[in-house]
PDB file of N, CA and C in Angstrom:
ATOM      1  N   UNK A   1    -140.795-196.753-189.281  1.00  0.00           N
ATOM      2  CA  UNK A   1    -140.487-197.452-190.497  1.00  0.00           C
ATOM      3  C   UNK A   1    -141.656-198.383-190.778  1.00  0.00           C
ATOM      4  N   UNK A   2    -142.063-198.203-192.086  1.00  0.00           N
ATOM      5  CA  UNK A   2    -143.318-199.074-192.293  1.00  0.00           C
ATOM      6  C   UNK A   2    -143.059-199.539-193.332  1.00  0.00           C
ATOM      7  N   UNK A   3    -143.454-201.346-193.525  1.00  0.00           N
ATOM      8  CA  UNK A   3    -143.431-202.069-194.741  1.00  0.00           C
ATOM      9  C   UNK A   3    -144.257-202.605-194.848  1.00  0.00           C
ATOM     10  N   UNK A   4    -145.052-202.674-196.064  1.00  0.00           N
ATOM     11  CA  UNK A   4    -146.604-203.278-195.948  1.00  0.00           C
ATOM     12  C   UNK A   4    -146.446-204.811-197.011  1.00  0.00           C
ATOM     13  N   UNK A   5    -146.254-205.924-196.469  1.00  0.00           N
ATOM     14  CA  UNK A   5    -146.417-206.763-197.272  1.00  0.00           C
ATOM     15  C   UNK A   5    -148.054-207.603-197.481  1.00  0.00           C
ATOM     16  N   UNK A   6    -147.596-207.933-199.353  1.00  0.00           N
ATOM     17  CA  UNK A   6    -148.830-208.087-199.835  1.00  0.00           C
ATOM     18  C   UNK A   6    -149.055-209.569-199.396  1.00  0.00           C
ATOM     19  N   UNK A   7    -150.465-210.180-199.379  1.00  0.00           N
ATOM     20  CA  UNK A   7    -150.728-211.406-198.903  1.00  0.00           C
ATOM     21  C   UNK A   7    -151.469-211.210-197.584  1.00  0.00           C
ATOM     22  N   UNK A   8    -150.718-210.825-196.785  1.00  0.00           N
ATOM     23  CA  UNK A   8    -151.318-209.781-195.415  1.00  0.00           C
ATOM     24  C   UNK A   8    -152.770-209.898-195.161  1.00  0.00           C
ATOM     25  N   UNK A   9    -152.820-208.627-196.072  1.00  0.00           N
ATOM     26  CA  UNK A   9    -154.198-207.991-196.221  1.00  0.00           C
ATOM     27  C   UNK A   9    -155.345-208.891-196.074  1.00  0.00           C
ATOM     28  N   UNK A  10    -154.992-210.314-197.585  1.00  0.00           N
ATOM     29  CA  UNK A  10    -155.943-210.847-197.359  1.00  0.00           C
ATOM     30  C   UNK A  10    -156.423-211.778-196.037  1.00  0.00           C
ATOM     31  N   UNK A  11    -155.051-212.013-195.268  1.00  0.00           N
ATOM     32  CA  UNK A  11    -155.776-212.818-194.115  1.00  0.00           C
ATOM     33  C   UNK A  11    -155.870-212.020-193.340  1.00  0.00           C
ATOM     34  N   UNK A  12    -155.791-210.753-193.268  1.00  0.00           N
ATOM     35  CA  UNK A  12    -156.636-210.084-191.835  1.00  0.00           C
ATOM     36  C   UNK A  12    -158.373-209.749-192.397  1.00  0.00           C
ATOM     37  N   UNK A  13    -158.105-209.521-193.335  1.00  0.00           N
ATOM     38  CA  UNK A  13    -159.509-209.826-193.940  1.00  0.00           C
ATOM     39  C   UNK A  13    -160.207-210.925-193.570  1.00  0.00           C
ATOM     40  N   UNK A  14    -159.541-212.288-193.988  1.00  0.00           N
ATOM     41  CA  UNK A  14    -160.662-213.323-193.839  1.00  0.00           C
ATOM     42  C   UNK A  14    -160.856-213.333-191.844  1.00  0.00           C
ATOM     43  N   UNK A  15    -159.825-213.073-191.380  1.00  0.00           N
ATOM     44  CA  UNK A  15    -159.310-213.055-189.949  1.00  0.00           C
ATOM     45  C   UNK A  15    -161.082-212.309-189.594  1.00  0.00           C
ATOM     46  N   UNK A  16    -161.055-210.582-190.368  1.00  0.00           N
ATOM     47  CA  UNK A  16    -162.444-210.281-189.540  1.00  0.00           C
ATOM     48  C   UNK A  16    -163.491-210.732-189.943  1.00  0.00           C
ATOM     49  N   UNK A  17    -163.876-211.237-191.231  1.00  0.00           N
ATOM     50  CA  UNK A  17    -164.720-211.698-191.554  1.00  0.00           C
ATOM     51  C   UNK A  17    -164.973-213.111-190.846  1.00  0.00           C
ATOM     52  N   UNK A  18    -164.282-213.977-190.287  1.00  0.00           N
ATOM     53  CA  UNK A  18    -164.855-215.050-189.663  1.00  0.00           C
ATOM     54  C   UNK A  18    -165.220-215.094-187.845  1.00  0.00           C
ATOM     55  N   UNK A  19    -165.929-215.532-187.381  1.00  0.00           N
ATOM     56  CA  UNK A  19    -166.400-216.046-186.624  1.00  0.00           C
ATOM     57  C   UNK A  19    -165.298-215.989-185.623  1.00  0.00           C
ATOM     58  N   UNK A  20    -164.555-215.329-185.367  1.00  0.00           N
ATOM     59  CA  UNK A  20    -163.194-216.183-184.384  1.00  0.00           C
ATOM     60  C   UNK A  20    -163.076-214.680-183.940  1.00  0.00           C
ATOM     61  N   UNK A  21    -162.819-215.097-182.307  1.00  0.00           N
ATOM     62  CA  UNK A  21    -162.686-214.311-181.365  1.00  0.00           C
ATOM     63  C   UNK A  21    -161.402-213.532-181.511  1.00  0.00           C
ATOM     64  N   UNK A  22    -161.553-212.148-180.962  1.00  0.00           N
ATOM     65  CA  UNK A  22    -160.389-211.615-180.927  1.00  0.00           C
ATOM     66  C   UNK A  22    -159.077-212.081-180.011  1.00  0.00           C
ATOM     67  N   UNK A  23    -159.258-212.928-179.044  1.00  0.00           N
ATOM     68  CA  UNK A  23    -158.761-213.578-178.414  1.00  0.00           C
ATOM     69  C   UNK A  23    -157.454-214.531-178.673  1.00  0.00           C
ATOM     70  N   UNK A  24    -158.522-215.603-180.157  1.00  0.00           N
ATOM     71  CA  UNK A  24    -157.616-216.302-180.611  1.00  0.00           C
ATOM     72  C   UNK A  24    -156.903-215.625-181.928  1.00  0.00           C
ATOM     73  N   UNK A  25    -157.600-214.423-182.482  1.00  0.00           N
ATOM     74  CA  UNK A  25    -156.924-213.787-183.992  1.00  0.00           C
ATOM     75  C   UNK A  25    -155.219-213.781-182.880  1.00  0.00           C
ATOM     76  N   UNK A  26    -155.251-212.459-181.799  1.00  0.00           N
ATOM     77  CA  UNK A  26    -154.377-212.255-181.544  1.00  0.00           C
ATOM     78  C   UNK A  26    -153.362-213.122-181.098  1.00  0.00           C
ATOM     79  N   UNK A  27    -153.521-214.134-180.802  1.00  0.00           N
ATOM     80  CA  UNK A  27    -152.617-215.776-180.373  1.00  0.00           C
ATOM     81  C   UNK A  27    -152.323-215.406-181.383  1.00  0.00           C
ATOM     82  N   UNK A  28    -153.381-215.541-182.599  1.00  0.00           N
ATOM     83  CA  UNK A  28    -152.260-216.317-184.266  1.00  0.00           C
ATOM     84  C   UNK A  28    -151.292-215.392-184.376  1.00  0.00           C
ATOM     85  N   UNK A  29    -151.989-214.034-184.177  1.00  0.00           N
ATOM     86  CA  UNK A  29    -151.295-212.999-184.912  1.00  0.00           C
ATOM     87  C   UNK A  29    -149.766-212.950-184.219  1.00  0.00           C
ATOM     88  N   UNK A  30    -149.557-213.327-183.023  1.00  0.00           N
ATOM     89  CA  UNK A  30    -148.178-213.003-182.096  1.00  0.00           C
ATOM     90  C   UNK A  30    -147.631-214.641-182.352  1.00  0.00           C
ATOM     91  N   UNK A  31    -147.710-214.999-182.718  1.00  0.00           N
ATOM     92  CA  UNK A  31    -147.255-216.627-183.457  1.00  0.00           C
ATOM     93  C   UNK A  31    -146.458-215.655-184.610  1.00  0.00           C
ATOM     94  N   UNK A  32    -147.169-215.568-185.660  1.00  0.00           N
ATOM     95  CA  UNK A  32    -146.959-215.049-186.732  1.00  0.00           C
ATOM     96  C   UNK A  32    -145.901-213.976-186.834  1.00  0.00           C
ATOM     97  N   UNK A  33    -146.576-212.811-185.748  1.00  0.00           N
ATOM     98  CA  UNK A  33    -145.250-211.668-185.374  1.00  0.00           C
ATOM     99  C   UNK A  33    -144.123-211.950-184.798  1.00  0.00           C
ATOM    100  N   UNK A  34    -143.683-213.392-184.510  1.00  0.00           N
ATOM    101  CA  UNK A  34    -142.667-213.479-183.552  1.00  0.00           C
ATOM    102  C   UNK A  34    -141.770-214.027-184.768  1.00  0.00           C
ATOM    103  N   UNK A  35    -142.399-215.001-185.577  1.00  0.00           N
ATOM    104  CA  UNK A  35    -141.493-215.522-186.669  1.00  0.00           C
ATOM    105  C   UNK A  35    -140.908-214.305-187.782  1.00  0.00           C
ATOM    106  N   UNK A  36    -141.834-213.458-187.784  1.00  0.00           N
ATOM    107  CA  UNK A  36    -141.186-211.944-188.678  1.00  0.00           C
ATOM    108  C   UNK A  36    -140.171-211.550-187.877  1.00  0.00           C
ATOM    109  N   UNK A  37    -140.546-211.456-186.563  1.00  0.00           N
ATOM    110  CA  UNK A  37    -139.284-210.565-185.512  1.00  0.00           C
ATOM    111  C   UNK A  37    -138.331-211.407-185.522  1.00  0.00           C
ATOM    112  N   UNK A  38    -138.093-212.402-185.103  1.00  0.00           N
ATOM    113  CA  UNK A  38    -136.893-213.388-185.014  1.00  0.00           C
ATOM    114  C   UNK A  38    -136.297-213.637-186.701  1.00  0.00           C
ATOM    115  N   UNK A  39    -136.919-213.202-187.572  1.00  0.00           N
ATOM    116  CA  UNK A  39    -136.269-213.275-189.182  1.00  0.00           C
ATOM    117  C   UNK A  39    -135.319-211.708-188.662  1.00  0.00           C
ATOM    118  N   UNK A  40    -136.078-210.933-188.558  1.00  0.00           N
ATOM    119  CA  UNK A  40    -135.523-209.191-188.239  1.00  0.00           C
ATOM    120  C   UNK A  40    -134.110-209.828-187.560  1.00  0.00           C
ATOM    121  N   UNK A  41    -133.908-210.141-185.981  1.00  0.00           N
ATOM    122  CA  UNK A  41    -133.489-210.248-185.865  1.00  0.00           C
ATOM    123  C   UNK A  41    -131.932-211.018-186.262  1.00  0.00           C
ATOM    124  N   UNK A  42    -132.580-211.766-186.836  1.00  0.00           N
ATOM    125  CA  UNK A  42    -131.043-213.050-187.506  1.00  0.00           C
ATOM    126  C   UNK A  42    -130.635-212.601-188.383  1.00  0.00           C
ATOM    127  N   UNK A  43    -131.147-211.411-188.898  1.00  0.00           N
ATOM    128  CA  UNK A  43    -130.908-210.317-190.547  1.00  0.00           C
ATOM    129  C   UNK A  43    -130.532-209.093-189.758  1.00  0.00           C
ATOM    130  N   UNK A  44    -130.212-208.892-188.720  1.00  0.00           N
ATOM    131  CA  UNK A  44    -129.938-207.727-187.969  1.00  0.00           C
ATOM    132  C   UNK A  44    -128.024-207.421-188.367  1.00  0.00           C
ATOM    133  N   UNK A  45    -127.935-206.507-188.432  1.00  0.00           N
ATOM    134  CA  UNK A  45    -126.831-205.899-188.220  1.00  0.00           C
ATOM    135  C   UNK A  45    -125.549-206.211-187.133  1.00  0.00           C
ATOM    136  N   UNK A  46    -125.119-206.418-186.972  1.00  0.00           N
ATOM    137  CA  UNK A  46    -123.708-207.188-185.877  1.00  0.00           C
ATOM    138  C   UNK A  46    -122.633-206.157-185.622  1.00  0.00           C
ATOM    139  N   UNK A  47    -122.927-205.013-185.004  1.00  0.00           N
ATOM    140  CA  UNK A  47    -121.528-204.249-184.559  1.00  0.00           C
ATOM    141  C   UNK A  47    -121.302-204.264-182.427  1.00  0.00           C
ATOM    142  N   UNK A  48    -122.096-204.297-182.257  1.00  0.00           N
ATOM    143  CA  UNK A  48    -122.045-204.132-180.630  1.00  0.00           C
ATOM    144  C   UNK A  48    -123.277-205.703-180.406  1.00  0.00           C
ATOM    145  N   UNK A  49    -124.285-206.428-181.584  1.00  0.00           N
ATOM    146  CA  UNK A  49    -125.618-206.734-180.672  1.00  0.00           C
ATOM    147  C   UNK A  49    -126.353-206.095-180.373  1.00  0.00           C
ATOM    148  N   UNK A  50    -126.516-204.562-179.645  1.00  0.00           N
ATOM    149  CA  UNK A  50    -127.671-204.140-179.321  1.00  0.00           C
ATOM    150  C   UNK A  50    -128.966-203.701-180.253  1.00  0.00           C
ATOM    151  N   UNK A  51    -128.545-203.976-181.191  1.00  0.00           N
ATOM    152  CA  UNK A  51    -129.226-203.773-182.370  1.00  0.00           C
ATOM    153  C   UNK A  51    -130.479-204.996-182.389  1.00  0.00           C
ATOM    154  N   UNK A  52    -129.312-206.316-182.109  1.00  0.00           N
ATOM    155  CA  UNK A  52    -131.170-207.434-181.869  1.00  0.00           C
ATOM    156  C   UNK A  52    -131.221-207.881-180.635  1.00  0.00           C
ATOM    157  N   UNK A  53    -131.254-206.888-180.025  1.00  0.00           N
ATOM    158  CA  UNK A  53    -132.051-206.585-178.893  1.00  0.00           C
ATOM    159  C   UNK A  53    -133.421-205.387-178.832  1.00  0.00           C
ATOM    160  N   UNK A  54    -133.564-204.853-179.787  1.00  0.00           N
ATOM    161  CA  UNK A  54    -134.291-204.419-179.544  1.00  0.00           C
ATOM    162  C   UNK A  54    -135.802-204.106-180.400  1.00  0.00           C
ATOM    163  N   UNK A  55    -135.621-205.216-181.268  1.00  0.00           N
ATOM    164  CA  UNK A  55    -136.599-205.563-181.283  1.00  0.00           C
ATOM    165  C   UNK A  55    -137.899-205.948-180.994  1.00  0.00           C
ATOM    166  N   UNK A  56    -138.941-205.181-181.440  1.00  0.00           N
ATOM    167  CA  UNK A  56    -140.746-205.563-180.546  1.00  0.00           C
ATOM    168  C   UNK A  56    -141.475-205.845-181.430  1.00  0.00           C
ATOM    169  N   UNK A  57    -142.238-206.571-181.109  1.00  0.00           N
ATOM    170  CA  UNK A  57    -143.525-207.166-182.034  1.00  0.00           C
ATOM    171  C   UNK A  57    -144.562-206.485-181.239  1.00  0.00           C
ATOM    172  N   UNK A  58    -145.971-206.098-181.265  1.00  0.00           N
ATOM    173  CA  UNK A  58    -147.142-205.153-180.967  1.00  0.00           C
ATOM    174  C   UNK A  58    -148.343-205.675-181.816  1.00  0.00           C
ATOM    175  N   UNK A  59    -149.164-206.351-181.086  1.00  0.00           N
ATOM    176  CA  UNK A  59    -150.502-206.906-181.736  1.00  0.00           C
ATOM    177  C   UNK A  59    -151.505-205.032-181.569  1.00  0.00           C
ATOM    178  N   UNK A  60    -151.740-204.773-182.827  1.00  0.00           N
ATOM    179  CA  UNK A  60    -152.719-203.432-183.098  1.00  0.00           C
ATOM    180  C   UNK A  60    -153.248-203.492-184.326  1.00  0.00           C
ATOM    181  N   UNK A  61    -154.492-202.827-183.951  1.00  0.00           N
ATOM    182  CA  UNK A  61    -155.295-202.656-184.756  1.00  0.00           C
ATOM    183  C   UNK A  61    -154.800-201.381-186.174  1.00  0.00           C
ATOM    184  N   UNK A  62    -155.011-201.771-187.270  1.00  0.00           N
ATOM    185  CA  UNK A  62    -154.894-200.970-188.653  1.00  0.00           C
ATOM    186  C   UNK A  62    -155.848-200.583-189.386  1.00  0.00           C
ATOM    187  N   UNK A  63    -156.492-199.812-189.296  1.00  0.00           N
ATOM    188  CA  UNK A  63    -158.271-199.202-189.752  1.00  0.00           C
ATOM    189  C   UNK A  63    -159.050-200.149-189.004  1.00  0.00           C
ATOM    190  N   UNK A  64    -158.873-200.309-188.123  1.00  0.00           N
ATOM    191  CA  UNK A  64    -160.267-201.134-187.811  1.00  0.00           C
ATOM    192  C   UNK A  64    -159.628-202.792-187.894  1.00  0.00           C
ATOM    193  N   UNK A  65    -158.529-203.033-188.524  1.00  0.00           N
ATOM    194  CA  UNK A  65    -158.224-204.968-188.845  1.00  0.00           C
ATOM    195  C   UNK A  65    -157.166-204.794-187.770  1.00  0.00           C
ATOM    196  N   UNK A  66    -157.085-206.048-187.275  1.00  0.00           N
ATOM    197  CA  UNK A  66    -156.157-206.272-186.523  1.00  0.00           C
ATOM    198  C   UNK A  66    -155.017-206.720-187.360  1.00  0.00           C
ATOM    199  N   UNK A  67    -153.791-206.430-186.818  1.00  0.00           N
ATOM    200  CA  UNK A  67    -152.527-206.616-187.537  1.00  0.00           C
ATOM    201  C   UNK A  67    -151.171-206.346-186.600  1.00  0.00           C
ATOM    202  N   UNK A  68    -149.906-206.792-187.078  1.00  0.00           N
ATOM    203  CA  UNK A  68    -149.285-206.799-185.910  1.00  0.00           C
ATOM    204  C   UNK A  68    -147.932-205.721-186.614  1.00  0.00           C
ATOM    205  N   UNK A  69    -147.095-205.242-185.838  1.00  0.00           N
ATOM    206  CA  UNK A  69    -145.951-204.319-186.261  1.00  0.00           C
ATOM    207  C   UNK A  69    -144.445-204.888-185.462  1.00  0.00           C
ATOM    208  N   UNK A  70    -143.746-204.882-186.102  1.00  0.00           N
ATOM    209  CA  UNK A  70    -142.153-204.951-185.659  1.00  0.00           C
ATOM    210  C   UNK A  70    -141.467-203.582-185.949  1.00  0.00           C
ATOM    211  N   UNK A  71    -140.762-203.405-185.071  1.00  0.00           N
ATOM    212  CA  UNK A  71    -140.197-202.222-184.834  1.00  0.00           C
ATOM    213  C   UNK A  71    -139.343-201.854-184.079  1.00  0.00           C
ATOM    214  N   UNK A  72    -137.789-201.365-184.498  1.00  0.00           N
ATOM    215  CA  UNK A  72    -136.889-200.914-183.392  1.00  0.00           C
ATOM    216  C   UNK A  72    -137.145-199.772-182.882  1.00  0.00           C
ATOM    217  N   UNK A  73    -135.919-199.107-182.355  1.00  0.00           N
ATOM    218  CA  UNK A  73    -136.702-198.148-181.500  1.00  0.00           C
ATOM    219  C   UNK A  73    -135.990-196.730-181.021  1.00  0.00           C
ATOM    220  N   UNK A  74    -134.942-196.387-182.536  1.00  0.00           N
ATOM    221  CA  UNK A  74    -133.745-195.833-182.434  1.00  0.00           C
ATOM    222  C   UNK A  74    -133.906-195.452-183.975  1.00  0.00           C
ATOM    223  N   UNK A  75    -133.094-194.534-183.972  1.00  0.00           N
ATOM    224  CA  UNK A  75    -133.087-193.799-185.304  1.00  0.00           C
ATOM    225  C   UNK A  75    -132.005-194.601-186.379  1.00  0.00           C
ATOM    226  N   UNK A  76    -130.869-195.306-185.676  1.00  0.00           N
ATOM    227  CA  UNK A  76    -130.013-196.204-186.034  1.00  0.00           C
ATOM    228  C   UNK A  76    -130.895-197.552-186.838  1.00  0.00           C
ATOM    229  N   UNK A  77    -131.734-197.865-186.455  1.00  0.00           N
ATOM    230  CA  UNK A  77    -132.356-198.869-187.059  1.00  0.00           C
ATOM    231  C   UNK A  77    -132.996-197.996-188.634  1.00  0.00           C
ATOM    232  N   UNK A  78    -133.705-196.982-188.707  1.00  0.00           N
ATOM    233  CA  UNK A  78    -134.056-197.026-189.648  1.00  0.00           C
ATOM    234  C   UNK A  78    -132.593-196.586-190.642  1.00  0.00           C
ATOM    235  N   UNK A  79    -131.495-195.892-190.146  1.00  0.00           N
ATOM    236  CA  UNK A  79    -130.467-195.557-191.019  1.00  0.00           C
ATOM    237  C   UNK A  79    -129.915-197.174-191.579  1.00  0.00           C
ATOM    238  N   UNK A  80    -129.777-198.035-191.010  1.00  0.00           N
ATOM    239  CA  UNK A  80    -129.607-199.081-191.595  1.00  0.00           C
ATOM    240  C   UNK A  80    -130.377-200.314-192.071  1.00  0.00           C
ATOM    241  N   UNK A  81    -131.335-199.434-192.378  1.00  0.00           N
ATOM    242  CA  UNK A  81    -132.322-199.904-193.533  1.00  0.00           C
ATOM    243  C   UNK A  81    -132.219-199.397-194.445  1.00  0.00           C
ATOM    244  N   UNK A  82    -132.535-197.800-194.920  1.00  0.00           N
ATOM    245  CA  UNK A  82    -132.304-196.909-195.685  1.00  0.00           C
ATOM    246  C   UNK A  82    -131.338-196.264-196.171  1.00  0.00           C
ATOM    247  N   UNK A  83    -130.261-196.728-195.286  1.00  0.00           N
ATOM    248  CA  UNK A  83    -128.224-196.155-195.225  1.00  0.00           C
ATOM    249  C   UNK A  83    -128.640-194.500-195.344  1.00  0.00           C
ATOM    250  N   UNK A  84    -127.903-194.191-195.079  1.00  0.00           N
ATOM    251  CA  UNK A  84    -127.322-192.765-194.384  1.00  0.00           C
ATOM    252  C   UNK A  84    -126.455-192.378-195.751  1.00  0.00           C
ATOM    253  N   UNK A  85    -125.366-191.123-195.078  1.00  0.00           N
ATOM    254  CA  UNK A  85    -124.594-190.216-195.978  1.00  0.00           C
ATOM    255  C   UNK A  85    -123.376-191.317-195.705  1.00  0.00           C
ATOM    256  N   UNK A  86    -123.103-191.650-194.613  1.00  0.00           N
ATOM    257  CA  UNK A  86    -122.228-192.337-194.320  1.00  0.00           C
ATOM    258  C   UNK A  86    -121.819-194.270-194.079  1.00  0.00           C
ATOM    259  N   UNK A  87    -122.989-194.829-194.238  1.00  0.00           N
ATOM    260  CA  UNK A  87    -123.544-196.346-193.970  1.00  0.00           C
ATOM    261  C   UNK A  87    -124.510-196.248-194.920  1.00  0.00           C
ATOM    262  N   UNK A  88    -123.604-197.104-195.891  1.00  0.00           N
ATOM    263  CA  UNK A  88    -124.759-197.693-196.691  1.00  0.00           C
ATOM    264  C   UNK A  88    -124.575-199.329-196.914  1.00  0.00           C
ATOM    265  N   UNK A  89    -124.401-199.881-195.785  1.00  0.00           N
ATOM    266  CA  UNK A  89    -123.743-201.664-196.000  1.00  0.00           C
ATOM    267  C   UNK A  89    -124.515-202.623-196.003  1.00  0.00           C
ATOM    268  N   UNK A  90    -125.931-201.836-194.622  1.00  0.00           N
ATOM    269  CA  UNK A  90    -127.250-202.974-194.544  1.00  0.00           C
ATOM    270  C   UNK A  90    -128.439-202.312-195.160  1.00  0.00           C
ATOM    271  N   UNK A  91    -128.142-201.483-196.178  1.00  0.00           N
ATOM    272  CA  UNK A  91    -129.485-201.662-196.759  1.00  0.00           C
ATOM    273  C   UNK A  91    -130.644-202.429-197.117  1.00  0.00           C
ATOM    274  N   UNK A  92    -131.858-202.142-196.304  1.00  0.00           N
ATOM    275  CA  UNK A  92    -133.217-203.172-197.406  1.00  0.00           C
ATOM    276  C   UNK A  92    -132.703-204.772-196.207  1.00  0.00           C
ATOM    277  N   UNK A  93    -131.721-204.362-194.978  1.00  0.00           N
ATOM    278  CA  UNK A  93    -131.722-205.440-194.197  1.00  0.00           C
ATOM    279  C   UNK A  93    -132.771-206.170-193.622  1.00  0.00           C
ATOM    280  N   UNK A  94    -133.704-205.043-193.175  1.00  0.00           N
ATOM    281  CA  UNK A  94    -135.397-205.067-192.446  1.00  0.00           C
ATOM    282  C   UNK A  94    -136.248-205.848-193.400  1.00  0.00           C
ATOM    283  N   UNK A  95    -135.990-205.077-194.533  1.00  0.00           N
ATOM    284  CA  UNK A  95    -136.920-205.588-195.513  1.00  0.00           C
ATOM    285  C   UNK A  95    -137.266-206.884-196.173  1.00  0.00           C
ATOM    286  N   UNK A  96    -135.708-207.228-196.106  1.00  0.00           N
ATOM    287  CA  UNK A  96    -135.148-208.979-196.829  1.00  0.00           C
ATOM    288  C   UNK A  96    -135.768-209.422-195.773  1.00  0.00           C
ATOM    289  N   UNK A  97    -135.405-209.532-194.977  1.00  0.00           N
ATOM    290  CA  UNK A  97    -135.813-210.370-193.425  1.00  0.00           C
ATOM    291  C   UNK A  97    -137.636-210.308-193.417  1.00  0.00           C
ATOM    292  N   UNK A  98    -138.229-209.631-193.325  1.00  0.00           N
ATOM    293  CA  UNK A  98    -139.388-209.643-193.628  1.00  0.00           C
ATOM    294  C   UNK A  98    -140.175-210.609-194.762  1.00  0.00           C
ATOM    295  N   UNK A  99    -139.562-209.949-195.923  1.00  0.00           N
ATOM    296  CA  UNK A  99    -140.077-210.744-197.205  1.00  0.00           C
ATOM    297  C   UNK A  99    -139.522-212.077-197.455  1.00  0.00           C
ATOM    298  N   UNK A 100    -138.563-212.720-196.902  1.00  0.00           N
ATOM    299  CA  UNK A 100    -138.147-214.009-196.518  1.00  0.00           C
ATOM    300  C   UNK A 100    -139.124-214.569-195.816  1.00  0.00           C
ATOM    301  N   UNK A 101    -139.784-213.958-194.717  1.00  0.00           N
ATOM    302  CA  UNK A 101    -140.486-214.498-193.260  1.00  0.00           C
ATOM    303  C   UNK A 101    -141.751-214.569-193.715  1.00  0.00           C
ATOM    304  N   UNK A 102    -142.622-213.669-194.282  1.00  0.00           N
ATOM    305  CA  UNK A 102    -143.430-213.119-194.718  1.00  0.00           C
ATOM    306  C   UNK A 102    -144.311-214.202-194.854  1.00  0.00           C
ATOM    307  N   UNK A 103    -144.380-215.246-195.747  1.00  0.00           N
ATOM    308  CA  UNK A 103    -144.982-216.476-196.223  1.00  0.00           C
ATOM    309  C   UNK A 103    -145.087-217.290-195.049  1.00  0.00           C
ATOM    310  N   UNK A 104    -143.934-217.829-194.572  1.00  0.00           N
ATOM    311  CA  UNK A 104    -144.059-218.658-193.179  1.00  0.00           C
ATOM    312  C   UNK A 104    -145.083-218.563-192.042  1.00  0.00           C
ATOM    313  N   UNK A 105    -145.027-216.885-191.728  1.00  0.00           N
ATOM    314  CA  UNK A 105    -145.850-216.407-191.277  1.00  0.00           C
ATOM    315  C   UNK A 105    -147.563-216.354-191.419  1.00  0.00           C
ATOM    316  N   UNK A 106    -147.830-215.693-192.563  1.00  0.00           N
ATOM    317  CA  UNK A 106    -148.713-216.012-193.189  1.00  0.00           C
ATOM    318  C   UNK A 106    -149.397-217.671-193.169  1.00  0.00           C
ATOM    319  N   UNK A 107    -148.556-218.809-193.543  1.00  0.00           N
ATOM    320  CA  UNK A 107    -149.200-220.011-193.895  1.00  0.00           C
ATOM    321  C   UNK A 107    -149.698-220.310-191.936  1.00  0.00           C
ATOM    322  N   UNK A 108    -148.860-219.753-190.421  1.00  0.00           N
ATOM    323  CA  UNK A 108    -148.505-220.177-189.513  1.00  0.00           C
ATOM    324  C   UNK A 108    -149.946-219.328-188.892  1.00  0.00           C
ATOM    325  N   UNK A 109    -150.593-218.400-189.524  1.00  0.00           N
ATOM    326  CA  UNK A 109    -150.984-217.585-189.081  1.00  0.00           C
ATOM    327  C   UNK A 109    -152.677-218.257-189.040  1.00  0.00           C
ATOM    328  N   UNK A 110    -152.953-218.733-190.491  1.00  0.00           N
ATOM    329  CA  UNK A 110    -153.477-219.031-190.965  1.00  0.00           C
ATOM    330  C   UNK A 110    -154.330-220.608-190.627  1.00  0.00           C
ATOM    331  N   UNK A 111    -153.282-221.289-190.155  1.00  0.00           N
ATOM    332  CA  UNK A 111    -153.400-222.533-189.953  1.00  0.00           C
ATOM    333  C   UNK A 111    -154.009-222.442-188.046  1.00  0.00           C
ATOM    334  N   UNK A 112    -153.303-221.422-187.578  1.00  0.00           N
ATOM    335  CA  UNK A 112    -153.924-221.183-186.062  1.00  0.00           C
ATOM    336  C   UNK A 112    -155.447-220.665-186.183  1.00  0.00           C
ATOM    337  N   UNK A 113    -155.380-220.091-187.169  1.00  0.00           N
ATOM    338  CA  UNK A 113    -156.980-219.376-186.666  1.00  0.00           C
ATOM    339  C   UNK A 113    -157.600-220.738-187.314  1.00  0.00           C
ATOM    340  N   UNK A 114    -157.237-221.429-187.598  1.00  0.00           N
ATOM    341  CA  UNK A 114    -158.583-222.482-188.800  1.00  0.00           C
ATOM    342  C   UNK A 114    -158.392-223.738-187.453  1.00  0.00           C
ATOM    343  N   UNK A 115    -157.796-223.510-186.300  1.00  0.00           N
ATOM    344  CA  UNK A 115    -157.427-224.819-185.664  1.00  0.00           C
ATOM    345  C   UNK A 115    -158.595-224.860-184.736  1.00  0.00           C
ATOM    346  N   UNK A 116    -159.477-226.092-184.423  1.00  0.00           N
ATOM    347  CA  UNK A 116    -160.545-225.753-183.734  1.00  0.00           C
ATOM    348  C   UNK A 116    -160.002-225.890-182.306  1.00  0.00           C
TER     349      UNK A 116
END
């Protein structure tokens, strides 16, 4: 399941374009990925729990920029994003949670790499 939010782009951009070690990008970047994952999670679905549990954040590279991914790890996660023939209750659940987080992230992300 892939969601590409806009804003992003531009700070992995400025991210390679500056001077700053891959070392500390990836600190910011798992700062940043943890506040998206923990939005995922609190926007997660509630029938058993195991659902936010299994949540991962993954610092990787995207053409060449570094960037980070959240991702469950079950076919159940993407049906209740996208609803099924039969579940259609948490649709666009992943997504809200993201685009809620999205900014926070971003400003959190941003402010680490500029920190001397």
């Amino acid at each position: 399941m892939a969601i590409e939010i806009k804003g992003f782009e531009d700070v992995f951009e400025n991210l390679d374009d500056m001077n700053i070690s891959d070392k500390k990008k990836r600190a910011a970047l798992k700062e940043g990925a943890e506040i998206v994952r923990q939005a995922v999670i609190d926007n997660s679905p509630v029938a058993t729990g195991n659902m936010k549990k299994r949540w991962k954040s993954k610092i990787k590279r995207f053409d060449g920029n570094l960037g980070f991914e959240i991702r469950g790890d079950t076919m159940q996660d993407i049906e209740n994003e996208f609803g099924s023939s039969k579940n259609k209750k948490h649709i666009g659940f992943f997504s809200k949670a993201v685009d809620g987080a999205s900014d926070k992230a971003v400003r959190l992300i941003a402010k680490e790499v500029l920190k001397k």
